[in-house]
PDB file of N, CA and C in Angstrom:
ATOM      1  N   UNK A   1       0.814  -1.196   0.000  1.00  0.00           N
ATOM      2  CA  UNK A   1       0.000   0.000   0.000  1.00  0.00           C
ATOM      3  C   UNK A   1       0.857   1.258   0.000  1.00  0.00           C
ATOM      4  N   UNK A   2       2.067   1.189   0.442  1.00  0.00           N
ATOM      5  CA  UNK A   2       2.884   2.645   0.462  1.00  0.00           C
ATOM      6  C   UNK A   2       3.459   2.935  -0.528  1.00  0.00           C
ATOM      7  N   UNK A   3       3.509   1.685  -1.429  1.00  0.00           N
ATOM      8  CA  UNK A   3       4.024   2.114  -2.831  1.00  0.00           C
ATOM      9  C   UNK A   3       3.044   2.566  -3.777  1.00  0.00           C
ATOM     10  N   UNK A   4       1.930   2.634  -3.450  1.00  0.00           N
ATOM     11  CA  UNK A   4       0.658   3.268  -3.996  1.00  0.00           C
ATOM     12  C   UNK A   4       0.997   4.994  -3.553  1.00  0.00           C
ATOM     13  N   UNK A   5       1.060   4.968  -2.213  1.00  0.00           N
ATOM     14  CA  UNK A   5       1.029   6.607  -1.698  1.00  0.00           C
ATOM     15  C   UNK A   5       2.512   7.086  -1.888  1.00  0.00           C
ATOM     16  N   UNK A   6       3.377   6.191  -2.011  1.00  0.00           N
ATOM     17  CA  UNK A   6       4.788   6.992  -1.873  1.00  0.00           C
ATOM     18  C   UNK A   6       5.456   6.037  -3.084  1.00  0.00           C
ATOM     19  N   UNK A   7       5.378   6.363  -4.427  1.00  0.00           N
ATOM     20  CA  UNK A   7       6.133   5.334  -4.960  1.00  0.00           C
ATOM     21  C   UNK A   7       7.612   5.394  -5.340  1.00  0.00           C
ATOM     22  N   UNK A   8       8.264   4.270  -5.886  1.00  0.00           N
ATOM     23  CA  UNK A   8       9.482   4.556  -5.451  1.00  0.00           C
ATOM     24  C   UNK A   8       9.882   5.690  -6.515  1.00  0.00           C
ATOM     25  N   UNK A   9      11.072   5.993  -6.631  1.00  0.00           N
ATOM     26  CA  UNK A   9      12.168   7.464  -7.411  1.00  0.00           C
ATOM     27  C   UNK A   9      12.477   5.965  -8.841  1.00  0.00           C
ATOM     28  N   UNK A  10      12.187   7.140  -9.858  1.00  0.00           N
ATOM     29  CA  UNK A  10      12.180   5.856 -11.080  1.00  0.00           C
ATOM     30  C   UNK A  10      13.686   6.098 -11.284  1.00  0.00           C
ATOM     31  N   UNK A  11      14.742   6.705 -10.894  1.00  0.00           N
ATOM     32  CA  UNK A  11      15.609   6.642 -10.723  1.00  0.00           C
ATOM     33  C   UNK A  11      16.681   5.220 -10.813  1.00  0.00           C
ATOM     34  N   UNK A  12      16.108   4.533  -9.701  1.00  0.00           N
ATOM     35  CA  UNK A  12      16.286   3.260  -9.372  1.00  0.00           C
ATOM     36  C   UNK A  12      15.885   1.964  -9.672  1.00  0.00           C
ATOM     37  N   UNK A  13      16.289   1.028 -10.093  1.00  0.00           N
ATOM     38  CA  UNK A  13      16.198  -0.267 -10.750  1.00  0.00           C
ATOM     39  C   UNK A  13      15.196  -0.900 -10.051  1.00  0.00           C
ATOM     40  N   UNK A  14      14.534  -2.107 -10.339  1.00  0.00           N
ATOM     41  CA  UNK A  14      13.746  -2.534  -9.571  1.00  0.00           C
ATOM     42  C   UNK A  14      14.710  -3.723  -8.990  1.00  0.00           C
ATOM     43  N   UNK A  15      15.701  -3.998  -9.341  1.00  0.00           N
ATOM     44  CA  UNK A  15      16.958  -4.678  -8.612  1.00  0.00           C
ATOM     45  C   UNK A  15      17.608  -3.999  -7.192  1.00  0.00           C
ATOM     46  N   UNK A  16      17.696  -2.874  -7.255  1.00  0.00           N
ATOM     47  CA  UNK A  16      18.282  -1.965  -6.439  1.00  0.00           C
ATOM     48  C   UNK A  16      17.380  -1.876  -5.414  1.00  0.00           C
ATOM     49  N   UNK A  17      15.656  -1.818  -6.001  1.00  0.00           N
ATOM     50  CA  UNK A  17      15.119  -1.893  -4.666  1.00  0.00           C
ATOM     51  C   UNK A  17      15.187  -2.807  -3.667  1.00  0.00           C
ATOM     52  N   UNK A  18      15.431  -4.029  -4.280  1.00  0.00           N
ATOM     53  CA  UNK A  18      15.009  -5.051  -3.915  1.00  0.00           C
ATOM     54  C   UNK A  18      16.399  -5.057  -2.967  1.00  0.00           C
ATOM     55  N   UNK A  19      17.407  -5.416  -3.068  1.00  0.00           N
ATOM     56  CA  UNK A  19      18.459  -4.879  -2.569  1.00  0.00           C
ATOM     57  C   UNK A  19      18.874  -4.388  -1.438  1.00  0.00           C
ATOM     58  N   UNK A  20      18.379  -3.248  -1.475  1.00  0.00           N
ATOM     59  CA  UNK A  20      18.193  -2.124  -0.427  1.00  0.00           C
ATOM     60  C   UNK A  20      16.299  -0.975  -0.664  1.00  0.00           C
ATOM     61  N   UNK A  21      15.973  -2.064  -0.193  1.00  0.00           N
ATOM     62  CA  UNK A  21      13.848  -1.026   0.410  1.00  0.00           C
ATOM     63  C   UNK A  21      13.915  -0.089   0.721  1.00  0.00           C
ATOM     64  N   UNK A  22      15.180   0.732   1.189  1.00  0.00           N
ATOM     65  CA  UNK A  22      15.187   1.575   2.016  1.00  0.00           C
ATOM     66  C   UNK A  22      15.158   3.117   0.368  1.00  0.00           C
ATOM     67  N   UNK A  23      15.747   2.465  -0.041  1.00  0.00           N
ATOM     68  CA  UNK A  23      15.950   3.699  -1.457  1.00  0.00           C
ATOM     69  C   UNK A  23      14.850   4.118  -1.980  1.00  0.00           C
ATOM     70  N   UNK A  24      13.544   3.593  -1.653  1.00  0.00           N
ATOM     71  CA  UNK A  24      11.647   3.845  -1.879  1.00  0.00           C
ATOM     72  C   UNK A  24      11.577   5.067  -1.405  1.00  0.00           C
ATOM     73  N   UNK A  25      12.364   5.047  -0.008  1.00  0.00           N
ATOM     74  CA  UNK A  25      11.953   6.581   0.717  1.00  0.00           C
ATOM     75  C   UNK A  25      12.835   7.985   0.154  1.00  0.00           C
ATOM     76  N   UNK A  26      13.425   7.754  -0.960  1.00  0.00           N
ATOM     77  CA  UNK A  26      14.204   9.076  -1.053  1.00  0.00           C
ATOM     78  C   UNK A  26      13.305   9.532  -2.578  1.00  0.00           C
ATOM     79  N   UNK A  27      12.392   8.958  -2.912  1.00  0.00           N
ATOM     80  CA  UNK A  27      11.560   9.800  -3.709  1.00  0.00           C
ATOM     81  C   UNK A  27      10.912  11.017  -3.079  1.00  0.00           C
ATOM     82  N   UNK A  28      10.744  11.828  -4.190  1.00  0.00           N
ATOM     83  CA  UNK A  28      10.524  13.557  -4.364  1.00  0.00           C
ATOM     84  C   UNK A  28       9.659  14.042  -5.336  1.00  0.00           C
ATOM     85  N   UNK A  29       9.177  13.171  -6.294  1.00  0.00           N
ATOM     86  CA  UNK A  29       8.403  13.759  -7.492  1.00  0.00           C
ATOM     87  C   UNK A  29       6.740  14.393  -6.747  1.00  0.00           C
ATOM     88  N   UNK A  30       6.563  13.587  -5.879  1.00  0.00           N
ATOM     89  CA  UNK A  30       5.182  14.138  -5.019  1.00  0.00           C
ATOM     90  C   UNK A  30       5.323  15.286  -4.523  1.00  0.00           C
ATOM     91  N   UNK A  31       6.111  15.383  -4.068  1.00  0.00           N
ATOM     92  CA  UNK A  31       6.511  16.851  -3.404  1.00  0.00           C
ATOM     93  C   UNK A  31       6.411  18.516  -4.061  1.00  0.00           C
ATOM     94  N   UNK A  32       5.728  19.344  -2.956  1.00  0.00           N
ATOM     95  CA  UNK A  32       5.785  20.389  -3.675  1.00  0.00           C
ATOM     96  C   UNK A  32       6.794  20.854  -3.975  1.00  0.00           C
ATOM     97  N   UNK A  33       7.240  21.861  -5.191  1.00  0.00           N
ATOM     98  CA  UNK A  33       8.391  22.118  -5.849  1.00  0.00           C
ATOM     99  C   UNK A  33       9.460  22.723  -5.042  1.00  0.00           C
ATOM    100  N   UNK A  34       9.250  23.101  -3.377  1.00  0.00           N
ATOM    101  CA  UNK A  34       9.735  23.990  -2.832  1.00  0.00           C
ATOM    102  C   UNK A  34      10.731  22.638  -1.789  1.00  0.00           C
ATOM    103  N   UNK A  35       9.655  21.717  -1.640  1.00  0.00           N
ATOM    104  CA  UNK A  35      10.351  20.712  -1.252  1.00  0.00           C
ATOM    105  C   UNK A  35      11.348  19.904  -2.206  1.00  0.00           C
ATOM    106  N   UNK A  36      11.107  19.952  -3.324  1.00  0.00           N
ATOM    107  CA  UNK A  36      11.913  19.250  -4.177  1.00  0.00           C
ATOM    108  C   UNK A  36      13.269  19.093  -4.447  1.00  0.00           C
ATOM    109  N   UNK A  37      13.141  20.888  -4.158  1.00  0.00           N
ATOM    110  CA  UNK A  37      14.480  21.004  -4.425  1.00  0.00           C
ATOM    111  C   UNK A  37      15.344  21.331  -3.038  1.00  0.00           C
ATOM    112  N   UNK A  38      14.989  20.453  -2.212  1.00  0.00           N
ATOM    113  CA  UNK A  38      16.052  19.965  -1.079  1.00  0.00           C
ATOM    114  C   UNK A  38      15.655  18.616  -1.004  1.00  0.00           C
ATOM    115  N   UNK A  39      14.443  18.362  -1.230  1.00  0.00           N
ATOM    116  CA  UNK A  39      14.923  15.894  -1.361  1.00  0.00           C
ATOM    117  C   UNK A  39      15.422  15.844  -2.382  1.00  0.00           C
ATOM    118  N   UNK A  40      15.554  16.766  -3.487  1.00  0.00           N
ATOM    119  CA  UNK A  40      16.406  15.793  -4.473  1.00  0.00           C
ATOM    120  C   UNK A  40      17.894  15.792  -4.805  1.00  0.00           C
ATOM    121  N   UNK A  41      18.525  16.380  -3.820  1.00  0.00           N
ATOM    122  CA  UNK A  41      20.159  16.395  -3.000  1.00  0.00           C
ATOM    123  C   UNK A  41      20.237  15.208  -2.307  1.00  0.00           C
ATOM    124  N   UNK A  42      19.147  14.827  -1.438  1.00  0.00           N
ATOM    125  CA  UNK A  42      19.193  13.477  -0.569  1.00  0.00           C
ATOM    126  C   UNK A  42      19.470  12.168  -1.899  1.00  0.00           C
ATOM    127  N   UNK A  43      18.329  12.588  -2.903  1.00  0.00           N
ATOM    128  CA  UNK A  43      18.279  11.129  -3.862  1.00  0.00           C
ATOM    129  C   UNK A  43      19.260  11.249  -4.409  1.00  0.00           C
ATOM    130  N   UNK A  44      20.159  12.255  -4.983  1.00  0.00           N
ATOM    131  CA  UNK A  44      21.252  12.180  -5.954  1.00  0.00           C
ATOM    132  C   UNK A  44      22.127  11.744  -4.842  1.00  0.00           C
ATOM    133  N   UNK A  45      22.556  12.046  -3.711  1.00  0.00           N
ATOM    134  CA  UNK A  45      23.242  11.595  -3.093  1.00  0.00           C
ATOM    135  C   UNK A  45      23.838   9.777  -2.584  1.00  0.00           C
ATOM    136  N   UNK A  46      22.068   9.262  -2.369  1.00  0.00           N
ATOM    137  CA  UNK A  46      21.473   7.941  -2.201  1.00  0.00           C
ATOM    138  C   UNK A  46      22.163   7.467  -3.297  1.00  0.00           C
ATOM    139  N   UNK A  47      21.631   7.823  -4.469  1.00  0.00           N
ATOM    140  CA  UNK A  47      22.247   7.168  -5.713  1.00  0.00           C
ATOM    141  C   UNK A  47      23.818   7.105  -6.158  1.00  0.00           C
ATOM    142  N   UNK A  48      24.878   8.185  -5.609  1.00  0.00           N
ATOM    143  CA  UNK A  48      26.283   8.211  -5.630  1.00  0.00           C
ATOM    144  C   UNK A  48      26.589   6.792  -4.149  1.00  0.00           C
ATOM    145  N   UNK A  49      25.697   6.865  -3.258  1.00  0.00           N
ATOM    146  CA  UNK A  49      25.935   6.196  -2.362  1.00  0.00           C
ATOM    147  C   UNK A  49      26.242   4.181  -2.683  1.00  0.00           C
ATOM    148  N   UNK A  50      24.743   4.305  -3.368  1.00  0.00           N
ATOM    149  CA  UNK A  50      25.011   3.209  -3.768  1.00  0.00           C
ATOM    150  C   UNK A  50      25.568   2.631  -5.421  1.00  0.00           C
ATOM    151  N   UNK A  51      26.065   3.716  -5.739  1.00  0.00           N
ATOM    152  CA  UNK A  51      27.199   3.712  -6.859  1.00  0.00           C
ATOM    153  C   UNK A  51      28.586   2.942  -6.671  1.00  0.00           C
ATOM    154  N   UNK A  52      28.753   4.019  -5.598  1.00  0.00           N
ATOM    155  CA  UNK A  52      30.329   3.590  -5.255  1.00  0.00           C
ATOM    156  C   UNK A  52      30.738   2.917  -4.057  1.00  0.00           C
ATOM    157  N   UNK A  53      29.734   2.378  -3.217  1.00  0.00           N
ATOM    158  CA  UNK A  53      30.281   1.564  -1.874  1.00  0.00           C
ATOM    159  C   UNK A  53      29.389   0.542  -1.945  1.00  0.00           C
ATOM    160  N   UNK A  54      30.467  -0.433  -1.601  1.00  0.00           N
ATOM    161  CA  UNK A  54      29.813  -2.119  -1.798  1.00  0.00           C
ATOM    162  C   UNK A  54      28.362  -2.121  -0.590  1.00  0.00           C
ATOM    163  N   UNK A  55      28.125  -3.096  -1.149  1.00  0.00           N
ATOM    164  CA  UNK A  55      26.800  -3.243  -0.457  1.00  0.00           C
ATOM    165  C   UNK A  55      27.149  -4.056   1.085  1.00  0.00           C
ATOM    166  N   UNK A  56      26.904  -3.411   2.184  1.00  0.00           N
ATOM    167  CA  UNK A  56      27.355  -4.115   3.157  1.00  0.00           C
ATOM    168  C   UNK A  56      26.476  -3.651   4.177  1.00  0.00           C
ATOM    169  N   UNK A  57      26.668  -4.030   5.343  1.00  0.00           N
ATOM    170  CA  UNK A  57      25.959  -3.307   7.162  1.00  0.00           C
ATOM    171  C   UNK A  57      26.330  -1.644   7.195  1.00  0.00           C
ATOM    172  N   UNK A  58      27.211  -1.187   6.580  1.00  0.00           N
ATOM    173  CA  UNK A  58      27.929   0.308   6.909  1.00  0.00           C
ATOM    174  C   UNK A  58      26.858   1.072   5.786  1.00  0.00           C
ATOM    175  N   UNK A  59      26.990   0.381   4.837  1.00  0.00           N
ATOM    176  CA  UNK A  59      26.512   1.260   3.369  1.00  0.00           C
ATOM    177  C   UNK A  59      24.762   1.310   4.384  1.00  0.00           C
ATOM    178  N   UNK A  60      24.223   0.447   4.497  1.00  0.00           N
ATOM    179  CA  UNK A  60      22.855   0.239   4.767  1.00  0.00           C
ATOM    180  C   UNK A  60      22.574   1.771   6.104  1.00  0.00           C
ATOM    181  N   UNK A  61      23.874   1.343   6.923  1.00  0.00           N
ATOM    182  CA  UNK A  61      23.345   2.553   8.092  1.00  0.00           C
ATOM    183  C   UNK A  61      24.251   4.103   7.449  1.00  0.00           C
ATOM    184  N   UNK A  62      24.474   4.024   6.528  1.00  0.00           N
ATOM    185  CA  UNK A  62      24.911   5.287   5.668  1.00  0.00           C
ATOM    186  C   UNK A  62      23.475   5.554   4.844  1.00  0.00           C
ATOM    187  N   UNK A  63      22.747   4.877   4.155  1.00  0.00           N
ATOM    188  CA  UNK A  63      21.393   5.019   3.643  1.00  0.00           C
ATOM    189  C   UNK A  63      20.592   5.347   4.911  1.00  0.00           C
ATOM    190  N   UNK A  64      20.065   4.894   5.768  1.00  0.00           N
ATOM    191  CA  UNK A  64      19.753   4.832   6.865  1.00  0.00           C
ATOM    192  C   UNK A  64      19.645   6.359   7.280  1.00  0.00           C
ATOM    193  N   UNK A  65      20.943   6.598   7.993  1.00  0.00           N
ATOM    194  CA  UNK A  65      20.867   8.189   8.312  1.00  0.00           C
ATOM    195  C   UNK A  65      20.858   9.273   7.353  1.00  0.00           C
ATOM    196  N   UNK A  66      20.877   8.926   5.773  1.00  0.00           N
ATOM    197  CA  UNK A  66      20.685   9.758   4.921  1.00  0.00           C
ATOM    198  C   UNK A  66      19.349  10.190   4.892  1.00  0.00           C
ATOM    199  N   UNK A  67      18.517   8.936   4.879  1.00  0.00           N
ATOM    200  CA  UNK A  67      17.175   9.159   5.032  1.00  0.00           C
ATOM    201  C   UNK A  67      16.607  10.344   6.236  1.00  0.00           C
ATOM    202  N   UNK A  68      17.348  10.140   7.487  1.00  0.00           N
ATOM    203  CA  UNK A  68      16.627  10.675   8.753  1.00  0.00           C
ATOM    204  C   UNK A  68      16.884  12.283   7.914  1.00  0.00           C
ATOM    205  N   UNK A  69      18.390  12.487   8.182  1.00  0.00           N
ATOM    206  CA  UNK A  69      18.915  13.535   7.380  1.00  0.00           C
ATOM    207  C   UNK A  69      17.725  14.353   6.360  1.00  0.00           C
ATOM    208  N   UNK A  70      17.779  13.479   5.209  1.00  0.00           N
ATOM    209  CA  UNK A  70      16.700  14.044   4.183  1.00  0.00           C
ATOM    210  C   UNK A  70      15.472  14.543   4.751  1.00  0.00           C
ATOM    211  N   UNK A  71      14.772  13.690   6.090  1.00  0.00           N
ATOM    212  CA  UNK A  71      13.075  13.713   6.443  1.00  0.00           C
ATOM    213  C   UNK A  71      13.719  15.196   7.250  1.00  0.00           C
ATOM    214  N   UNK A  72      14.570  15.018   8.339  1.00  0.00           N
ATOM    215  CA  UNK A  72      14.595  16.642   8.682  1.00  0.00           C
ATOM    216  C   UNK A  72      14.793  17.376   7.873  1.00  0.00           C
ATOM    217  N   UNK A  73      15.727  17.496   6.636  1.00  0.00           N
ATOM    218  CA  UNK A  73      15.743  18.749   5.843  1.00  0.00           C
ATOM    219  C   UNK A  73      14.437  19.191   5.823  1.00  0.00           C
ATOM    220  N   UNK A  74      13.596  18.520   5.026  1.00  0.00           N
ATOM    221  CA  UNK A  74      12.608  18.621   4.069  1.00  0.00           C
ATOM    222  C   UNK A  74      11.336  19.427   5.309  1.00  0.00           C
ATOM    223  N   UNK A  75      11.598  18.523   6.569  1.00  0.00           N
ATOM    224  CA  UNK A  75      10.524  18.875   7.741  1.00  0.00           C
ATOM    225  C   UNK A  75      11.181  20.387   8.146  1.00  0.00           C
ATOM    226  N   UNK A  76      12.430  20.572   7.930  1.00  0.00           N
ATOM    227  CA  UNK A  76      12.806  22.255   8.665  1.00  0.00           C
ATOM    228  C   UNK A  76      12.001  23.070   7.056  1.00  0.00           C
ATOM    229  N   UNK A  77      12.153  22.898   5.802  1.00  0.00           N
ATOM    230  CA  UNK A  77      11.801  23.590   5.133  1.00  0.00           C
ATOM    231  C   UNK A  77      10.307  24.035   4.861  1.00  0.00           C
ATOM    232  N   UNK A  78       9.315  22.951   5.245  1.00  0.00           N
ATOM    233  CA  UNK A  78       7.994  23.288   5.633  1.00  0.00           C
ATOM    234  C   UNK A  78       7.813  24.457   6.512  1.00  0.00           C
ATOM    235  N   UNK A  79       8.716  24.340   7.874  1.00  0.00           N
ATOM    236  CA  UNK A  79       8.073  25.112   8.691  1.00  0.00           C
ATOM    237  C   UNK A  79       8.810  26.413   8.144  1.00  0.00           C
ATOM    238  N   UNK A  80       9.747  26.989   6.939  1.00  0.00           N
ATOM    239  CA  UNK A  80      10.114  28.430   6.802  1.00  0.00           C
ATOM    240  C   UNK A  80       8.647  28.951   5.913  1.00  0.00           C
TER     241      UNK A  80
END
């Protein structure tokens, strides 16, 4: 059902999701335009992330706090 309300960033492979679930949450296309353009630093980032570092426990809690990272940006920019 959350991929109905939040679907993933077409960015990403449907391999990659599978992979790592966690890369669903750095989509931005829903977002108003004001938000956009601070989640979509988080996704380009996500995506260099899992470019260049093997897939392991570190990479996962590097996605991980990117995410928290991204949800506060995006939550401080609502409230300006």
């Amino acid at each position: 059902m959350t991929e109905t309300i939040h679907p993933a960033p077409e960015g990403f492979t449907e391999e990659q999701l599978q992979a790592d679930p966690i890369l669903r949450y750095f989509h931005f296309a829903h977002l108003p335009e004001k938000l956009q353009v601070t989640s979509i630093k988080f996704y380009e980032l996500a995506c260099y992330i899992i470019a260049v570092l093997p897939r392991n426990p570190e990479r996962t809690v590097a996605l991980r706090k990117l995410l928290e990272a991204k949800d506060a940006a995006v939550r401080a920019n609502v409230t300006n």
